[in-house]
N, C-alpha and C. Protein backbone atom coordinates (compact mmCIF):
# COMPACT_ATOMS: atom_id res chain seq x y z
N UNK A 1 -71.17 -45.60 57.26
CA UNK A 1 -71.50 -46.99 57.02
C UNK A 1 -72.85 -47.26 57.67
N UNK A 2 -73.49 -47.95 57.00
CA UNK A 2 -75.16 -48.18 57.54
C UNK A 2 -74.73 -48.67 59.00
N UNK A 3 -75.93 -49.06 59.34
CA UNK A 3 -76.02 -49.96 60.90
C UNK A 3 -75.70 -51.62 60.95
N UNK A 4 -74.91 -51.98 61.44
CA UNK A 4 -74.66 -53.38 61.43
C UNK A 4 -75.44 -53.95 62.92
N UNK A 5 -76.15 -55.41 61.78
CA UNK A 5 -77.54 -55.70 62.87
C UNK A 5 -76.72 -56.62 64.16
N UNK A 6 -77.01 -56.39 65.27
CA UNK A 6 -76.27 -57.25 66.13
C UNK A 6 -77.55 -57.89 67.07
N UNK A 7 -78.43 -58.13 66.60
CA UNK A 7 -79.51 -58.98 67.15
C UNK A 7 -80.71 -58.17 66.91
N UNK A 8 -81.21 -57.59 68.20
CA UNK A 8 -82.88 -56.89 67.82
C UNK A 8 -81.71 -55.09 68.17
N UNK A 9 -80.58 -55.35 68.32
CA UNK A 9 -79.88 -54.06 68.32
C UNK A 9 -79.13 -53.74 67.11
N UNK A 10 -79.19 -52.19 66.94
CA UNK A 10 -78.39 -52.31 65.37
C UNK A 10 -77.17 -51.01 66.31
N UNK A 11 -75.80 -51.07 65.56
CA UNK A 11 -74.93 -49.83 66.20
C UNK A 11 -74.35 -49.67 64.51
N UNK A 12 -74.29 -48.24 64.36
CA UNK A 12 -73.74 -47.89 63.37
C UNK A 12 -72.29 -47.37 63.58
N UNK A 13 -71.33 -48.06 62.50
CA UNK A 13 -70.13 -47.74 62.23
C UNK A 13 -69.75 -46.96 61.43
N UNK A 14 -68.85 -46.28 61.64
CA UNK A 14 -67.75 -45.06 60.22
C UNK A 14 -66.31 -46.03 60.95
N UNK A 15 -65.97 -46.18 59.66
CA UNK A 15 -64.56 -46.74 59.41
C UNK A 15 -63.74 -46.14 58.08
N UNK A 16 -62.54 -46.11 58.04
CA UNK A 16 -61.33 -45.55 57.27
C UNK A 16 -61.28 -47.04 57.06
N UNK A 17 -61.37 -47.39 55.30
CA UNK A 17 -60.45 -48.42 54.96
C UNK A 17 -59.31 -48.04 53.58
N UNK A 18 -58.13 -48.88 53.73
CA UNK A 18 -57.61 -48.54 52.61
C UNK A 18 -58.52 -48.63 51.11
N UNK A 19 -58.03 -47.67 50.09
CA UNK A 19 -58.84 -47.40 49.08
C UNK A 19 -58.78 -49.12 48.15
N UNK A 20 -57.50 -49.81 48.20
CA UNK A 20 -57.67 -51.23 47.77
C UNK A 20 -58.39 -51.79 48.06
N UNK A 21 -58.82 -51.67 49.48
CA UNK A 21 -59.60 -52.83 49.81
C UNK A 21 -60.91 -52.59 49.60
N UNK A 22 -61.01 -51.32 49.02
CA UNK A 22 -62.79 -50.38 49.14
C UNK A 22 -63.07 -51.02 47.59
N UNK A 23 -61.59 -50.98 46.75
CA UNK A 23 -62.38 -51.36 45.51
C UNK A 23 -62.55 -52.42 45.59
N UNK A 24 -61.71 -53.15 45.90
CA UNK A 24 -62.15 -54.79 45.81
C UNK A 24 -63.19 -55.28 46.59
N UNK A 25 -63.81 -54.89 47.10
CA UNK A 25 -65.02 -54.54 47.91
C UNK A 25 -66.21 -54.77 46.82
N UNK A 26 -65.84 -53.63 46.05
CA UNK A 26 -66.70 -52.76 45.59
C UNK A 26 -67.01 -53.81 44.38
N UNK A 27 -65.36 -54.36 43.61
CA UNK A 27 -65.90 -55.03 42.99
C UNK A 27 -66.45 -56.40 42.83
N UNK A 28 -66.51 -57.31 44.19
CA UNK A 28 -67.34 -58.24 44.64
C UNK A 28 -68.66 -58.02 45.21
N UNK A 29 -69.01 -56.68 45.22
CA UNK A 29 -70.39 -56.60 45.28
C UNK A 29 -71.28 -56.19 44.01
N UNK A 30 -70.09 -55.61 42.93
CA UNK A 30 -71.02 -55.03 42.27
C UNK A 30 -70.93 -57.30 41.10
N UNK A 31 -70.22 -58.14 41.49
CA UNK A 31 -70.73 -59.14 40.68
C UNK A 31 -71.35 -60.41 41.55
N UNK A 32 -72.13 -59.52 42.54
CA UNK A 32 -72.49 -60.84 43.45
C UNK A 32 -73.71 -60.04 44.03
N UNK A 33 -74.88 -60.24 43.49
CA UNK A 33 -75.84 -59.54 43.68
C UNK A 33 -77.14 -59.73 45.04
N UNK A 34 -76.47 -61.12 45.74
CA UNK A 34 -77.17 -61.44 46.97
C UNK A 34 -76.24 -60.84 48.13
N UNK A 35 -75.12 -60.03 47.60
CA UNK A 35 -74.33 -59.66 49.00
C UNK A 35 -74.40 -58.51 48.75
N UNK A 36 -74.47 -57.42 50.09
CA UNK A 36 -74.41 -56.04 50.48
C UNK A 36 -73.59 -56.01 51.11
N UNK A 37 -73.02 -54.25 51.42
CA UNK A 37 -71.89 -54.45 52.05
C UNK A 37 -72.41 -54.68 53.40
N UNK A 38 -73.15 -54.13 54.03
CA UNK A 38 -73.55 -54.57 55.67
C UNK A 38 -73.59 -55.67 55.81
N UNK A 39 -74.03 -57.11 54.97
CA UNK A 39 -73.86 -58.30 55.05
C UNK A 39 -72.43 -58.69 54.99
N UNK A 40 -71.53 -58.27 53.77
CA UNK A 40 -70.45 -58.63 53.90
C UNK A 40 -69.45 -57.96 55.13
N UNK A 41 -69.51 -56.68 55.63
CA UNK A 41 -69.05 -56.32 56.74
C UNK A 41 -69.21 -57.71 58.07
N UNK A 42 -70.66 -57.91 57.90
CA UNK A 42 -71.22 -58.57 59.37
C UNK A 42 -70.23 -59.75 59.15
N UNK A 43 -70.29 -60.48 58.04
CA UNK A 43 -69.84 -61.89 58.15
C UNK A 43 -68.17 -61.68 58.35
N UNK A 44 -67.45 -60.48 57.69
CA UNK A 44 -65.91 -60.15 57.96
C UNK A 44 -65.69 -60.37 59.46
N UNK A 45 -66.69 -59.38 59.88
CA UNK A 45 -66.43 -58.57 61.58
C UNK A 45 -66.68 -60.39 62.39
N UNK A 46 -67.37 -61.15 62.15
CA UNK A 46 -68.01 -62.11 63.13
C UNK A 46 -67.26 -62.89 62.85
N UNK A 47 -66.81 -63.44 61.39
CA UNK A 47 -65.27 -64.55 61.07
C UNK A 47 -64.48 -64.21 62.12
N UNK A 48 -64.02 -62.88 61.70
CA UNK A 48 -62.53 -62.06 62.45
C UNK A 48 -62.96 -62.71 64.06
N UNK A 49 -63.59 -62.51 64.78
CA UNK A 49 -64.13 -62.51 66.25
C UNK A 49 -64.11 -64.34 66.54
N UNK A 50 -64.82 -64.77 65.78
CA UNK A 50 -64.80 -66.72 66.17
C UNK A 50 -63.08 -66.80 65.55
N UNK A 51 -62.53 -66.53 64.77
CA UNK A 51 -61.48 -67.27 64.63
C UNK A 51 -60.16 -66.57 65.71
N UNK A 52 -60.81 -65.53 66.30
CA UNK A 52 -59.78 -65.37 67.74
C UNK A 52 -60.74 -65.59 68.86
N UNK A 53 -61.25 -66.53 69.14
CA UNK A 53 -61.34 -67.04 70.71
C UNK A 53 -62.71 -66.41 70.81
N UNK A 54 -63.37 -65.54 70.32
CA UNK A 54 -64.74 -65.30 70.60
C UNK A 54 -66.08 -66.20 70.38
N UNK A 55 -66.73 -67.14 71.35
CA UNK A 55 -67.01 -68.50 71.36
C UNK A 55 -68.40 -67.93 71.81
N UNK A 56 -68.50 -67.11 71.13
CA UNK A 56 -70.37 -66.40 72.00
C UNK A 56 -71.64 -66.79 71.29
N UNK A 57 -72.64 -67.58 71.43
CA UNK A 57 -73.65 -68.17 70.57
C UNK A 57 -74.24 -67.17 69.35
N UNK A 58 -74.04 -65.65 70.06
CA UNK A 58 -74.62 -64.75 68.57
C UNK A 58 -73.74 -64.26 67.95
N UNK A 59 -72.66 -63.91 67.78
CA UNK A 59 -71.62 -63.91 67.22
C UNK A 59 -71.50 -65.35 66.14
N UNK A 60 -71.78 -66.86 66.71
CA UNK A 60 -72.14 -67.49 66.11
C UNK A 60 -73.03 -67.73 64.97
N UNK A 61 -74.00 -67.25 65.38
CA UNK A 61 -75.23 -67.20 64.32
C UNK A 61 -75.13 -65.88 63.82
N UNK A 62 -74.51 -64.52 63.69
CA UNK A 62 -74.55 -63.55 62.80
C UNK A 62 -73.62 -63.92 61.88
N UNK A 63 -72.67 -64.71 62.30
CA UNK A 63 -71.73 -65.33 60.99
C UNK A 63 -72.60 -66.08 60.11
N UNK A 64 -73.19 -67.10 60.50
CA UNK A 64 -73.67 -68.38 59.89
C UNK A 64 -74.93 -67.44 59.55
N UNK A 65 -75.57 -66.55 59.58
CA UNK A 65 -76.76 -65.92 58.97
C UNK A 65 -76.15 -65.32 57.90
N UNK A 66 -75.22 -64.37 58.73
CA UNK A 66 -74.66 -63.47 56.85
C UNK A 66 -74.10 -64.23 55.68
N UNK A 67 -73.23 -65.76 56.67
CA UNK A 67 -72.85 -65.94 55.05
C UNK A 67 -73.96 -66.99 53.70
N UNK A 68 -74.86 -67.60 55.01
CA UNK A 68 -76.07 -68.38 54.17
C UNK A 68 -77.41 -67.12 53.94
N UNK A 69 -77.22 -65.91 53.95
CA UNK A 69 -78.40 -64.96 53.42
C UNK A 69 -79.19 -65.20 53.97
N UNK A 70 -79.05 -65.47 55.44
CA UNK A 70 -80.24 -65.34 56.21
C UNK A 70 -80.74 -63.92 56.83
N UNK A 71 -79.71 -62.92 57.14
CA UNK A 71 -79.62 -62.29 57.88
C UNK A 71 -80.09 -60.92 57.34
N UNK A 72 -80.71 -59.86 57.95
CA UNK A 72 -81.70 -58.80 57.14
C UNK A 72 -80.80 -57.84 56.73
């Protein structure tokens, strides 16, 4: 999996996902042509994190960047 940007730092992930969820993945990216998966990863991973108790200002704004296409 590419590098997911976490400010002026990037860390690259390998993850196992079920093959369902890879297609359905696969097929909201291939009909939504402003989202990538590293964008859609970032905004999954940073939802998941604010909606359990993670209240951290960049965590904040990598959500609110990936899901308004701000984010590189």
């Amino acid at each position: 999996m590419p590098p997911v940007t976490t400010g002026q730092t990037t860390v690259s992930l390998m993850v196992e996902i079920p093959e369902a969820l890879h297609l359905s993945m696969q097929d909201y990216l291939d009909t939504h042509e402003m989202w990538s998966q590293e964008r859609m990863m970032q905004a999954a991973l940073s939802l998941f994190l604010m909606q359990n108790g993670v209240n951290q200002a960049q965590v904040n704004s990598l959500y609110l960047d990936s899901l308004f296409g701000c984010a590189a």
